[in-house]
N, C-alpha and C. Protein backbone atom coordinates (compact mmCIF):
# COMPACT_ATOMS: atom_id res chain seq x y z
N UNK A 1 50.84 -50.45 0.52
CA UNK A 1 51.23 -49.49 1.52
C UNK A 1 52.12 -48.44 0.88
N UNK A 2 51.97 -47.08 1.49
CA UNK A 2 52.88 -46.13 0.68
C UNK A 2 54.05 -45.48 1.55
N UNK A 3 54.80 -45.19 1.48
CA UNK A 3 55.67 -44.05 2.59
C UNK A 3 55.71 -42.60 2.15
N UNK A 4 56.08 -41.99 3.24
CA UNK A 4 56.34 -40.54 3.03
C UNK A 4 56.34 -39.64 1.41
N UNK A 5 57.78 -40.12 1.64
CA UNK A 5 58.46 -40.25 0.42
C UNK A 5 57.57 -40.13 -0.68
N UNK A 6 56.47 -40.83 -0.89
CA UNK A 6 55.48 -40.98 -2.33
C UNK A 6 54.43 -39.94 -2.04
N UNK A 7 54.25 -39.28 -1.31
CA UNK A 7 52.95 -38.04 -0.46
C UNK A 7 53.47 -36.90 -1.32
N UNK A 8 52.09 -36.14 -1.52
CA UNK A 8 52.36 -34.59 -2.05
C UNK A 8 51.32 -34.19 -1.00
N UNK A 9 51.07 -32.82 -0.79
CA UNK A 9 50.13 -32.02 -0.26
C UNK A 9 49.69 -30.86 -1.05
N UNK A 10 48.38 -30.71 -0.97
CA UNK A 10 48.38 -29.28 -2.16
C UNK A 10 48.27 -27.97 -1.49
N UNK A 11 48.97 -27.25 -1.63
CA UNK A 11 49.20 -26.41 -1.00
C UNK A 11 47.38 -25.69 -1.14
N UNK A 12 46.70 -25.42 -1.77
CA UNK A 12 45.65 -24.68 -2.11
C UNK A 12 44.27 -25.41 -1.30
N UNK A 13 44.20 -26.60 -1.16
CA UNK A 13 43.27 -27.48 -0.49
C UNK A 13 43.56 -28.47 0.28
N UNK A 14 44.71 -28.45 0.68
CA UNK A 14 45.39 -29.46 1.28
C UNK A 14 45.16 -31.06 1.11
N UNK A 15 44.76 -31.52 0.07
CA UNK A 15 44.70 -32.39 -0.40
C UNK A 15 46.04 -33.25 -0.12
N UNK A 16 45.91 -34.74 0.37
CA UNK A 16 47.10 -35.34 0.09
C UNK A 16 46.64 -36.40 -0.49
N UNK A 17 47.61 -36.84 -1.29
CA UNK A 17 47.76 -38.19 -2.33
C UNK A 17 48.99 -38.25 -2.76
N UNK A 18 49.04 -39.43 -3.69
CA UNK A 18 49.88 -39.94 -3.91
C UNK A 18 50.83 -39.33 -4.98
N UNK A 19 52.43 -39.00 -5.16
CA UNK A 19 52.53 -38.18 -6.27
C UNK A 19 52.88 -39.12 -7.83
N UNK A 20 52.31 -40.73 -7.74
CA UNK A 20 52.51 -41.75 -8.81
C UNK A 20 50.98 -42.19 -8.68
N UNK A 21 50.09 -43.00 -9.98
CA UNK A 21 49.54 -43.51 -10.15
C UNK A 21 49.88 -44.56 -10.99
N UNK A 22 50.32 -45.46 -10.80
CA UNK A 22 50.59 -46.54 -11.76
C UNK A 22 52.27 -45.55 -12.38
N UNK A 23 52.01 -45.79 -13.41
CA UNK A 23 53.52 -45.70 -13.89
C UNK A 23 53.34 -43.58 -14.07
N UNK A 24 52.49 -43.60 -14.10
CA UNK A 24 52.12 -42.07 -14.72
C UNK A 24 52.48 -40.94 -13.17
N UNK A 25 52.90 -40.20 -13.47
CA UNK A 25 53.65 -39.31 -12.02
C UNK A 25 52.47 -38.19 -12.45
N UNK A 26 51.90 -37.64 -10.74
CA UNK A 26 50.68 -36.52 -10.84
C UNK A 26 51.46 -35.56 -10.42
N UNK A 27 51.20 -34.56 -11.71
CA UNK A 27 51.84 -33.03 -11.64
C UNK A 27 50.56 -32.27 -10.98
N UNK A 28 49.50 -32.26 -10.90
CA UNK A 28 48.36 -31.42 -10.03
C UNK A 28 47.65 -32.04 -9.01
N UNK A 29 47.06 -31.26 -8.28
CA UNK A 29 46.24 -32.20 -7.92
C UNK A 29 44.57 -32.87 -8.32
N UNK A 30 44.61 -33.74 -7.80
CA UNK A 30 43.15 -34.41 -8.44
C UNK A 30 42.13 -34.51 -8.18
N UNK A 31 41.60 -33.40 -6.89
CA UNK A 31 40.75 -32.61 -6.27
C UNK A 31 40.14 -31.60 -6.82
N UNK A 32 41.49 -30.15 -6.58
CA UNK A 32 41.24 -28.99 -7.19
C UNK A 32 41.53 -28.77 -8.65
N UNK A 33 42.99 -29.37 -8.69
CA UNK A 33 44.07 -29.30 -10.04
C UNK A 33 45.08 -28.19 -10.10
N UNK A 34 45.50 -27.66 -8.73
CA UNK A 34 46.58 -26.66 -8.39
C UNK A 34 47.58 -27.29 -8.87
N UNK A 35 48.40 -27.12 -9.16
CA UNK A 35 50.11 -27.20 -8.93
C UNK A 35 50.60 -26.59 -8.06
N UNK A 36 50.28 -26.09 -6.90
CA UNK A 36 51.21 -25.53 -6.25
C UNK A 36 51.11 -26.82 -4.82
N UNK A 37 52.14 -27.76 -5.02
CA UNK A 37 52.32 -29.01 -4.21
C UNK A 37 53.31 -28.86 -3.00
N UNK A 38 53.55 -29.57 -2.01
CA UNK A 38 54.39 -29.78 -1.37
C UNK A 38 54.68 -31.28 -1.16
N UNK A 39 55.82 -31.66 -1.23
CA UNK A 39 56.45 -33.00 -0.98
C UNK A 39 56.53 -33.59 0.74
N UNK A 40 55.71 -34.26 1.36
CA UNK A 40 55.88 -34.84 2.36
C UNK A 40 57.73 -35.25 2.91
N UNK A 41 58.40 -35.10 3.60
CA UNK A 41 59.38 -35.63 4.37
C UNK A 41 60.20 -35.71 5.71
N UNK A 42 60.58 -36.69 6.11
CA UNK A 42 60.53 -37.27 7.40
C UNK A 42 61.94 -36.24 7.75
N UNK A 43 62.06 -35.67 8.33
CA UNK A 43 63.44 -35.11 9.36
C UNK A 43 64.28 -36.41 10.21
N UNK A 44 64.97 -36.34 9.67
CA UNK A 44 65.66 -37.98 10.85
C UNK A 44 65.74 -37.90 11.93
N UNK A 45 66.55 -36.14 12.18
CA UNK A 45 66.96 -36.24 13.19
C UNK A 45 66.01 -35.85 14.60
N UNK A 46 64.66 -35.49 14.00
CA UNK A 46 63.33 -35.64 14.85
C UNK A 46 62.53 -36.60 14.44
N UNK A 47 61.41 -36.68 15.31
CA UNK A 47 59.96 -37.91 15.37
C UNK A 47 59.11 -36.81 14.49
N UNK A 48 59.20 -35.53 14.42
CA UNK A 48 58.85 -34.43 13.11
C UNK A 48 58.60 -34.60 11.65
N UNK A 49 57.59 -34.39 11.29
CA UNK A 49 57.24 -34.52 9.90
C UNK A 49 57.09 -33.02 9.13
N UNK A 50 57.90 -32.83 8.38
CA UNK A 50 58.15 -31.32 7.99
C UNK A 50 57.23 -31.56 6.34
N UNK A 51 57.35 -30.48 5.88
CA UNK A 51 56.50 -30.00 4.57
C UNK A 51 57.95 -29.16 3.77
N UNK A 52 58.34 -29.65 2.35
CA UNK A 52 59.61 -29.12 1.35
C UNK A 52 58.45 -28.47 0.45
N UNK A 53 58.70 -27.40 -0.17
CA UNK A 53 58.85 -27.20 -1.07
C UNK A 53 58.79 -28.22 -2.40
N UNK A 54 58.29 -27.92 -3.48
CA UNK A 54 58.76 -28.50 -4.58
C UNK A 54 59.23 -27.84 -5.99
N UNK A 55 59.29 -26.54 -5.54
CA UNK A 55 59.84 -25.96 -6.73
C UNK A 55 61.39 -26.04 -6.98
């Protein structure tokens, strides 16, 4: 099972996966192969799931 926390989104195809495979961390994605990602994270103080930045 994964949480939030481990989610990227690609900004270019909206691809989501995981941003670890085994020990190895994914800098693109593995769809298109953009880098231009966004990090999944939970807002506490809403039931809201927002989109950060990762630069």
């Amino acid at each position: 099972m994964t949480t939030l926390s481990e989610l990227r989104v690609c900004k270019l195809c909206g691809n989501v996966f995981s941003k670890k495979a085994g020990v190895a961390i994914i800098s693109s994605c593995p769809q298109c192969h953009g880098t231009s990602l966004e990090l999944i994270t939970l807002n506490e103080n809403s039931d809201e799931v927002y989109l950060d930045e990762l630069d």
